[in-house]
Protein backbone atom coordinates (compact mmCIF):
# COMPACT_ATOMS: atom_id res chain seq x y z
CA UNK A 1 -76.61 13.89 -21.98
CA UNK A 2 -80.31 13.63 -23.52
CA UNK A 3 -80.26 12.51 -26.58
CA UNK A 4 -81.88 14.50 -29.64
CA UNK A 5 -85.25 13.59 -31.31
CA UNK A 6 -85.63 11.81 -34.35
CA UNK A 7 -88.89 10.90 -36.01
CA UNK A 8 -87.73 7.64 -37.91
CA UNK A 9 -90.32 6.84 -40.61
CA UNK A 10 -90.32 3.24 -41.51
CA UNK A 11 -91.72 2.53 -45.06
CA UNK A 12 -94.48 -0.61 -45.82
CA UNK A 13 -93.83 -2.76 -47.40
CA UNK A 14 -89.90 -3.26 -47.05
CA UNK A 15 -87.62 -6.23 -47.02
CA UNK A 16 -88.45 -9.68 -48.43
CA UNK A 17 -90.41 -10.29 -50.81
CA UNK A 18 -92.28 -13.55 -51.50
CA UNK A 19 -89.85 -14.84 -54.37
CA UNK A 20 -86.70 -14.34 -52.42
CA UNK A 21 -88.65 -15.81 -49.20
CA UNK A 22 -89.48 -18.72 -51.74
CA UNK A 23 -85.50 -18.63 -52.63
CA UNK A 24 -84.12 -18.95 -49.64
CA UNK A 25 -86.23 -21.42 -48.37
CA UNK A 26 -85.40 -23.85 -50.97
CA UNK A 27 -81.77 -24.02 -50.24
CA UNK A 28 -82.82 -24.85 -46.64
CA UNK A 29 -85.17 -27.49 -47.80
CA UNK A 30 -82.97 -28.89 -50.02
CA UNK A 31 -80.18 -29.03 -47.39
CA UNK A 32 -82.75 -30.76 -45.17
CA UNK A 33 -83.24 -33.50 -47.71
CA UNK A 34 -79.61 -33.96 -49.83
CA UNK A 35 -77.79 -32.97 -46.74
CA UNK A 36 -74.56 -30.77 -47.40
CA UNK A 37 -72.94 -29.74 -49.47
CA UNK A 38 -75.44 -28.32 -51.94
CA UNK A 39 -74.54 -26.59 -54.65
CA UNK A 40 -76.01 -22.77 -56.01
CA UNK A 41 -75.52 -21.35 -58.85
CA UNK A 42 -74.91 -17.29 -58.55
CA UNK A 43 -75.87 -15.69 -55.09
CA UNK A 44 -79.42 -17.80 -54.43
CA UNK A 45 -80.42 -13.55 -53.65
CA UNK A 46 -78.13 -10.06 -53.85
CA UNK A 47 -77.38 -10.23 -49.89
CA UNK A 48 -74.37 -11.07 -48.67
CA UNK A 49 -76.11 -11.84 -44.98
CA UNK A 50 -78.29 -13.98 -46.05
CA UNK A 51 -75.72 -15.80 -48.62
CA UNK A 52 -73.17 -15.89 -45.92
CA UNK A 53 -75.81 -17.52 -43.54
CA UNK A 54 -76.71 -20.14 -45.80
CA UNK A 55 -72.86 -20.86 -46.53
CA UNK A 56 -72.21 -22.02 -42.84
CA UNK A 57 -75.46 -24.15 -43.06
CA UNK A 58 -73.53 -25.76 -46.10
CA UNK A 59 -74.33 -24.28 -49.41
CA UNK A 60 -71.79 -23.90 -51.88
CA UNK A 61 -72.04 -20.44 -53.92
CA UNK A 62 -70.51 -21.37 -57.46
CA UNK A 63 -70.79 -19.10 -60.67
CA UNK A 64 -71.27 -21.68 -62.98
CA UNK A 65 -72.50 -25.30 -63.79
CA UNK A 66 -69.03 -26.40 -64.92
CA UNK A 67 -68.14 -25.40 -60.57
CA UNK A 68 -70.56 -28.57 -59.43
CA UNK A 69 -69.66 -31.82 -59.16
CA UNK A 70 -72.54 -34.29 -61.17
CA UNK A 71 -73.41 -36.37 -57.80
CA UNK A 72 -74.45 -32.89 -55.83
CA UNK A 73 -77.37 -31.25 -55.85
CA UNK A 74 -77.56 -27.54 -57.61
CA UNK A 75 -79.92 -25.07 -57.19
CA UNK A 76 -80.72 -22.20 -59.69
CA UNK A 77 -81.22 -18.71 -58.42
CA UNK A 78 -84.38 -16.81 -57.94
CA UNK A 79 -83.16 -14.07 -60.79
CA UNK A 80 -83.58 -17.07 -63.67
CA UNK A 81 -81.11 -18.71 -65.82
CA UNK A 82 -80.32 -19.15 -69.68
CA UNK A 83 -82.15 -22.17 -71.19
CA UNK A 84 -78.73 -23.47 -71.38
CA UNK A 85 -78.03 -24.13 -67.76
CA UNK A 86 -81.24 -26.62 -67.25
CA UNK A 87 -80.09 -28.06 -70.55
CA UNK A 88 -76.86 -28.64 -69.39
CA UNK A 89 -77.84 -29.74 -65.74
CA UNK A 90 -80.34 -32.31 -67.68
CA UNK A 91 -77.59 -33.78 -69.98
CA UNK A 92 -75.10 -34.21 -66.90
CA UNK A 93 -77.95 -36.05 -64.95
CA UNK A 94 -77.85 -33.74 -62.27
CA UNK A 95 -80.84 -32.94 -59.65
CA UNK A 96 -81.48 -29.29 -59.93
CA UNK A 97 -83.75 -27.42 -58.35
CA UNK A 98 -84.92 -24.21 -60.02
CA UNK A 99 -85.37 -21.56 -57.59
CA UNK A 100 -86.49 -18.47 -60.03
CA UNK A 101 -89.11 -16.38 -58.79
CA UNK A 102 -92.53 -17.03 -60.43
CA UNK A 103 -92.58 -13.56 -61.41
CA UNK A 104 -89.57 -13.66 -63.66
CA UNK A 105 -90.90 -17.56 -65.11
CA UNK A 106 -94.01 -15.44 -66.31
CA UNK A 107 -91.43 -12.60 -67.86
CA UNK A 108 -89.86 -15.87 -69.72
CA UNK A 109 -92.71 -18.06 -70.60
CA UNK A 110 -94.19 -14.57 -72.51
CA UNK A 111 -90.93 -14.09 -74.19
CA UNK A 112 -90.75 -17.61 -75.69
CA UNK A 113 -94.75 -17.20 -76.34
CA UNK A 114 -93.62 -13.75 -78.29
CA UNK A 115 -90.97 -15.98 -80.02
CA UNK A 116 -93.35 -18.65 -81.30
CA UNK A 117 -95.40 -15.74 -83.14
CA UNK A 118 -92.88 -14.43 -84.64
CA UNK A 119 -91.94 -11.28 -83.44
CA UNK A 120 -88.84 -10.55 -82.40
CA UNK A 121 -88.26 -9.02 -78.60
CA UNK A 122 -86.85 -5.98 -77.31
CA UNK A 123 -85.86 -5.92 -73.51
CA UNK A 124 -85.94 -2.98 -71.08
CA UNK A 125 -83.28 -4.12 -68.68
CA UNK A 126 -79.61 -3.47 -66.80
CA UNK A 127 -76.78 -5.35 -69.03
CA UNK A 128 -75.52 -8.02 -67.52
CA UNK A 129 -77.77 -8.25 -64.75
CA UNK A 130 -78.33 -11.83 -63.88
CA UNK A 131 -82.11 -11.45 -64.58
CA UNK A 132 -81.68 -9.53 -67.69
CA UNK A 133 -79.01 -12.45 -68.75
CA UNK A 134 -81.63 -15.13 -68.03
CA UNK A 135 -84.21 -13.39 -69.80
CA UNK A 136 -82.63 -12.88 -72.79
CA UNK A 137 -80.69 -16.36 -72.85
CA UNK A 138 -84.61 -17.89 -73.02
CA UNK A 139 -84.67 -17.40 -76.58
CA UNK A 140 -81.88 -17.89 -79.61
CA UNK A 141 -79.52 -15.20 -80.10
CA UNK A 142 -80.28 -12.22 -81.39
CA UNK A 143 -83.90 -12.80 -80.99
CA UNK A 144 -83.77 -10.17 -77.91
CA UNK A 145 -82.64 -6.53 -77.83
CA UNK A 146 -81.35 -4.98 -74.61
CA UNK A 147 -82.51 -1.13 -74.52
CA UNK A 148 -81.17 0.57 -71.09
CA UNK A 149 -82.57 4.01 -71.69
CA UNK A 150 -84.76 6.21 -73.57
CA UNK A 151 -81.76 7.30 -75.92
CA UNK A 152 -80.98 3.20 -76.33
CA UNK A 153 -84.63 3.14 -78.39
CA UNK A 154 -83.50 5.58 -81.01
CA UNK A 155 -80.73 3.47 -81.68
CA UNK A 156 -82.10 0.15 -81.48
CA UNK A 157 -81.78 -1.72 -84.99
CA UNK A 158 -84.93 -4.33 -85.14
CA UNK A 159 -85.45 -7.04 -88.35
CA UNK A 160 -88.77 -5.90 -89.02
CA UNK A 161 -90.36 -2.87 -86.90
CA UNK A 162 -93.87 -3.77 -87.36
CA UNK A 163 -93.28 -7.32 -85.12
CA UNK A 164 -91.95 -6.69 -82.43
CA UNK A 165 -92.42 -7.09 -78.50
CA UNK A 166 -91.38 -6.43 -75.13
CA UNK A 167 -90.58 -7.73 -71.77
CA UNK A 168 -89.20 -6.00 -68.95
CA UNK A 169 -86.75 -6.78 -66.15
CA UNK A 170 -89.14 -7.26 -63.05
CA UNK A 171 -87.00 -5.06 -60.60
CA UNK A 172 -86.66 -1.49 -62.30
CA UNK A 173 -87.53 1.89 -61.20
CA UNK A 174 -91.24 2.28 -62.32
CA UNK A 175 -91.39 5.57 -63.69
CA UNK A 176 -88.23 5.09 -65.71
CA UNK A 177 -89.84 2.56 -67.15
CA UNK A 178 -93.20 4.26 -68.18
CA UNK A 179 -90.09 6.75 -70.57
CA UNK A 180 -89.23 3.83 -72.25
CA UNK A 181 -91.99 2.06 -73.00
CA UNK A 182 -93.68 5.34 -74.43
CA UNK A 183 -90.18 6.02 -76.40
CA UNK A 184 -90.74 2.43 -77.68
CA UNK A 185 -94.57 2.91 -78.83
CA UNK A 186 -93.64 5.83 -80.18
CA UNK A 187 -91.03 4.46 -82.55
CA UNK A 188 -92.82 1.52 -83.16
CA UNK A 189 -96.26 1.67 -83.15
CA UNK A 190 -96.98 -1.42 -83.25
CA UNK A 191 -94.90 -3.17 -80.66
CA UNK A 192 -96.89 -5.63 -78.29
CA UNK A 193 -96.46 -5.39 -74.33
CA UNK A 194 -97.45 -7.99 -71.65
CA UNK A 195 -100.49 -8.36 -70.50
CA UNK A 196 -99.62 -7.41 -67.15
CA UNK A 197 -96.62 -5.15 -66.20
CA UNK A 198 -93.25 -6.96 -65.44
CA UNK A 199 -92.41 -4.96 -63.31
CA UNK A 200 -93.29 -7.29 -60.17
CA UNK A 201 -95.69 -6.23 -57.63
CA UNK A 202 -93.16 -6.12 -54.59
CA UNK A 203 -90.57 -3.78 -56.95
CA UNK A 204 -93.58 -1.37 -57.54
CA UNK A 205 -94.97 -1.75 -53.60
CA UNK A 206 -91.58 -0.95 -52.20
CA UNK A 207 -91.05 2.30 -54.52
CA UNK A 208 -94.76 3.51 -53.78
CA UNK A 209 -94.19 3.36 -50.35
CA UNK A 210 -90.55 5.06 -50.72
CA UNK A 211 -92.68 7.78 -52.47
CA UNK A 212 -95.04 8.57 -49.83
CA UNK A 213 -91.71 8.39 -47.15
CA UNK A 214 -89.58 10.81 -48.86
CA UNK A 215 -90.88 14.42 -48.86
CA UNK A 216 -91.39 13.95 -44.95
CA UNK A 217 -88.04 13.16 -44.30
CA UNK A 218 -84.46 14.80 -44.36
CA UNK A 219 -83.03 11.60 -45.06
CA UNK A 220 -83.22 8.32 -45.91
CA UNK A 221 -81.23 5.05 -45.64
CA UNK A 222 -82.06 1.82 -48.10
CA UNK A 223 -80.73 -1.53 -46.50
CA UNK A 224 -79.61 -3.81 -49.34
CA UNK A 225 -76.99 -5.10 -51.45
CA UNK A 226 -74.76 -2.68 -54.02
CA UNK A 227 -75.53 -5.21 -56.70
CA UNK A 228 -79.31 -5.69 -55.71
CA UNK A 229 -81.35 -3.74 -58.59
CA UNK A 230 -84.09 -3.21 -56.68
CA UNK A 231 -82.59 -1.78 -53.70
CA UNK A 232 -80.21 0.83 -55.94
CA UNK A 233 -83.96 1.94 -57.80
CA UNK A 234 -85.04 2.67 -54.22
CA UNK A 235 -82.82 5.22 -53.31
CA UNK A 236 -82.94 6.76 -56.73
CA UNK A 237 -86.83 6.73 -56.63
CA UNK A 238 -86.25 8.59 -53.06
CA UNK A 239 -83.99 10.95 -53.79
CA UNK A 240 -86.23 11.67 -57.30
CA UNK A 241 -88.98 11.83 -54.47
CA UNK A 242 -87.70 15.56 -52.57
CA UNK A 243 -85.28 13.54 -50.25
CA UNK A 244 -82.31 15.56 -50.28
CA UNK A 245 -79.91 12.76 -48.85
CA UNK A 246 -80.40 9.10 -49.52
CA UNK A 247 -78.27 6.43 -48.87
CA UNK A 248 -77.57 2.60 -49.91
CA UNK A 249 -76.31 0.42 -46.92
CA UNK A 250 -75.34 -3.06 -46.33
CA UNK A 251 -75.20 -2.91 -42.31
CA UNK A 252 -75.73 -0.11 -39.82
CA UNK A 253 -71.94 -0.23 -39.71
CA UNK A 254 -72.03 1.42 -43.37
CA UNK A 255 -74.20 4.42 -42.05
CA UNK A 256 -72.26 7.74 -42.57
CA UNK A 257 -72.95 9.54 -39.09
CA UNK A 258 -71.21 12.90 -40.12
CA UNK A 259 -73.60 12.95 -43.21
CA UNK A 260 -76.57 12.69 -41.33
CA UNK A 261 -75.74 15.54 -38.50
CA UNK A 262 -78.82 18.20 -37.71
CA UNK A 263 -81.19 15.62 -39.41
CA UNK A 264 -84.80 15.70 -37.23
CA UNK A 265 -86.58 13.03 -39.15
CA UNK A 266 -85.11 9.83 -40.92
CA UNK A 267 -86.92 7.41 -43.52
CA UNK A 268 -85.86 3.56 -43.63
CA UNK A 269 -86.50 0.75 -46.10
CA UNK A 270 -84.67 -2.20 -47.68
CA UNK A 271 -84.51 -3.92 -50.69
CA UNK A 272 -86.58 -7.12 -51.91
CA UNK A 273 -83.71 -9.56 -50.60
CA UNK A 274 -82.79 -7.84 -47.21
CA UNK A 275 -83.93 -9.76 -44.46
CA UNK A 276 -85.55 -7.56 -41.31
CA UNK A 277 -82.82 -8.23 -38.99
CA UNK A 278 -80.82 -6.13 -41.19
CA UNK A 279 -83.42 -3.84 -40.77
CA UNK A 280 -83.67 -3.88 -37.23
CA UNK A 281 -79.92 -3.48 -36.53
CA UNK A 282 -79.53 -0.09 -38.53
CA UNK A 283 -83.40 1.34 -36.31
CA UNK A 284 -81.33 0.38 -33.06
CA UNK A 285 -78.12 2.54 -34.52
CA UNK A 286 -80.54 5.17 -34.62
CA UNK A 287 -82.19 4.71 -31.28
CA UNK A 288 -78.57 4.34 -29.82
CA UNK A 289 -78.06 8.21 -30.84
CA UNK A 290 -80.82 9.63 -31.02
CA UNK A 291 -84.77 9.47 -29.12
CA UNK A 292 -86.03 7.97 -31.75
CA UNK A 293 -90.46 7.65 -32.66
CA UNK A 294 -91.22 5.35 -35.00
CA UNK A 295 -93.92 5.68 -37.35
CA UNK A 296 -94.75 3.56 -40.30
CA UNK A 297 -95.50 4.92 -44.07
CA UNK A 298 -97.61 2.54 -45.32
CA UNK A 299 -98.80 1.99 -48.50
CA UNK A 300 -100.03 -1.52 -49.16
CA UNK A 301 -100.36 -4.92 -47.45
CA UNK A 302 -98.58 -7.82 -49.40
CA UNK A 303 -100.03 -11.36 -48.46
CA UNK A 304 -98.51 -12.70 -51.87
CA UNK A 305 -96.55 -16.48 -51.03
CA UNK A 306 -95.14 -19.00 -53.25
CA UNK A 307 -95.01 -22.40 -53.62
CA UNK A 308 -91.59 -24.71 -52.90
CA UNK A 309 -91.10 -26.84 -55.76
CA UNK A 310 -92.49 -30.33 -55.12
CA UNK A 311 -89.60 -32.25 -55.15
CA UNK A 312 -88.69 -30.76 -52.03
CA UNK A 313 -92.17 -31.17 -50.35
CA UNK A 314 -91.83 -34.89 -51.33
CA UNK A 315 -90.22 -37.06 -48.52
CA UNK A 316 -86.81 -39.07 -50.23
C-alpha cells in the first residue's frame, strides 16, 4: 500500500541550546573527575531522557541540599538557585558546582545591581518555576514582585512607584512579554529595564523560527518536557501563529495519530533541553506512515557556546 505524502517542515534552530549543552556536560565532567555518585539538585534540564540518561551514568537527582550527603559532590541546575543554596553548600563544606546558564547569571547579577540602587524589582515570570524561584530568591524578601500577566500589573502593590525595575524570566513567549512590559511602563513610568532583553537568544530563535513554520503547516508537534517553559511557549506561539493543531510531546510514542488524520504537511521543533535524538525518533514515526520530504524553516544560525566551569577543566 503506498504510503501518503507529507511535507514535514523542520524548524531552525530547534533542540539544545548552548546553556543546557553547557548543563549537561558538567554532570558528565564532573562524573569523570569525582566518580559516582554525584549529586544534582532539581532536574540538571526539564527532560526526562536526558535526566534518565545521566541517572544510569550515576547522578543522583535530589530536590534539595538537605538530600546530599556533605562528602559528595552537588551540582546546581542550569535554571539558577536562591542565594541560599550556595550559602548553604559553602557552610556545609561541600564542592558544588554551579551549572546555571550564563544567561540567567546575567538576569541575577542585574537584579542584585537593581538592588544596590535602590529600587525595588518587579519580575515577569511563571510562579514557582525553578528559574523564576532562583531569580527572585537572589535578593531579600519582598524586594521582588512576581507579575504573570498583564491584569497581574494593575494589581501589583510596589513601596515607591517611581523606583522600580524589572527582570524577566529568560524562557517566555516573546510577544507576551512585549504586553507586559508596555502594561508596566505604562503604570509606572519610570520603571528601568535591562539593558538587553532577558528573554535569552535561543527562547526568542526557537519561537521566530516556529513563526515562520506555522502558517505552512496543518500541524505541528513540539518535542519537550510538560514542565519545560520554553517548550509549552512554543506550541502556544504556533498555534497563536495560524497552526490550527499543535501539539506538546515527550516521545513519538505520545503522538496522537487519529488527531493528525488527512494532514498533508507537518511542522516539527523541540524545546531548548530536548536532545535531537528525540527529535529524530518522532521524523522516523512520520516517515514510517507517511512519504515524508523534509524541508527546513530556517531562521537563524546559533554558534553561541559556553564555558565549563574551571574546576572541572582542572585535572584533580
Amino acid at each position: 500500500m503506498r504510503k501518503p505524502p507529507l511535507t514535514l517542515y523542520l524548524a531552525a534552530p530547534r533542540g539544545f541550546c548552548a546553556g543546557v549543552d553547557r548543563a549537561i556536560k558538567i554532570v558528565e565532567m564532573a562524573l569523570e573527575k569525582w566518580g559516582a555518585p554525584v549529586y544534582v539538585r532539581h532536574e540538571i534540564v526539564h527532560n526526562k531522557f536526558v535526566v534518565d540518561d545521566l541517572r544510569g551514568k550515576g547522578a543522583v537527582f535530589v530536590e534539595e541540599l538537605d538530600d546530599c550527603p556533605d562528602d559528595r559532590p552537588v551540582i546546581f541546575s542550569a535554571h539558577g538557585v536562591p542565594k541560599a543554596v550556595p550559602a548553604e553548600a559553602a557552610r556545609r563544606e561541600m564542592v558544588y558546582v554551579d551549572a546555571t546558564c550564563p544567561l540567567v547569571s546575567k538576569v541575577h547579577i542585574e537584579a542584585a545591581r537593581h538592588h544596590e540602587a535602590g529600587l525595588q524589582m518587579v519580575m515577569i515570570g511563571h510562579e514557582g518555576h525553578p528559574e523564576t524561584v532562583g531569580t527572585m530568591g537572589q535578593l531579600p524578601e519582598g524586594e521582588v514582585l512576581l507579575v504573570e500577566t498583564v491584569e497581574d500589573v494593575a494589581m501589583v502593590e510596589v513601596r515607591d512607584p517611581t523606583r522600580l525595575a524589572f527582570v524577566t524570566q529568560t524562557t517566555l513567549s516573546v510577544d507576551d512579554t512585549i504586553d507586559i512590559v508596555a502594561a508596566l511602563q505604562a503604570r509606572f513610568p519610570g520603571i528601568v529595564g535591562p539593558h538587553k532583553e532577558d528573554i535569552c537568544y535561543a527562547t526568542t530563535n526557537r519561537q521566530e523560527a516556529v513563526k515562520a513554520m506555522a502558517p505552512k503547516a496543518d500541524a505541528m508537534l513540539v518535542v519537550g518536557a510538560p514542565n519545560s517553559s520554553n517548550s509549552r511557549r512554543l506550541v502556544e506561539v504556533g498555534a497563536r501563529a495560524g497552526c490550527k493543531y499543535a501539539q506538546l510531546v515527550q516521545r513519538a510514542t505520545d503522538i496522537d495519530w487519529r488527531a493528525l488524520e488527512g494532514i498533508t504537511s507537518m511542522g516539527i521543533t523541540a524545546g531548548a533541553s530536548a536532545p535531537e535524538v528525540l527529535i529524530n525518533e518522532v521524523i522516523d514515526a512520520f516517515k514510517d506512515r507517511y512519504d515524508v520530504t523534509v524541508e527546513q524553516v530556517e531562521t537563524a544560525v546559533e554558534n553561541v557556546e559556553f564555558k565549563v566551569p574551571r574546576v572541572l577543566r582542572e585535572t584533580a
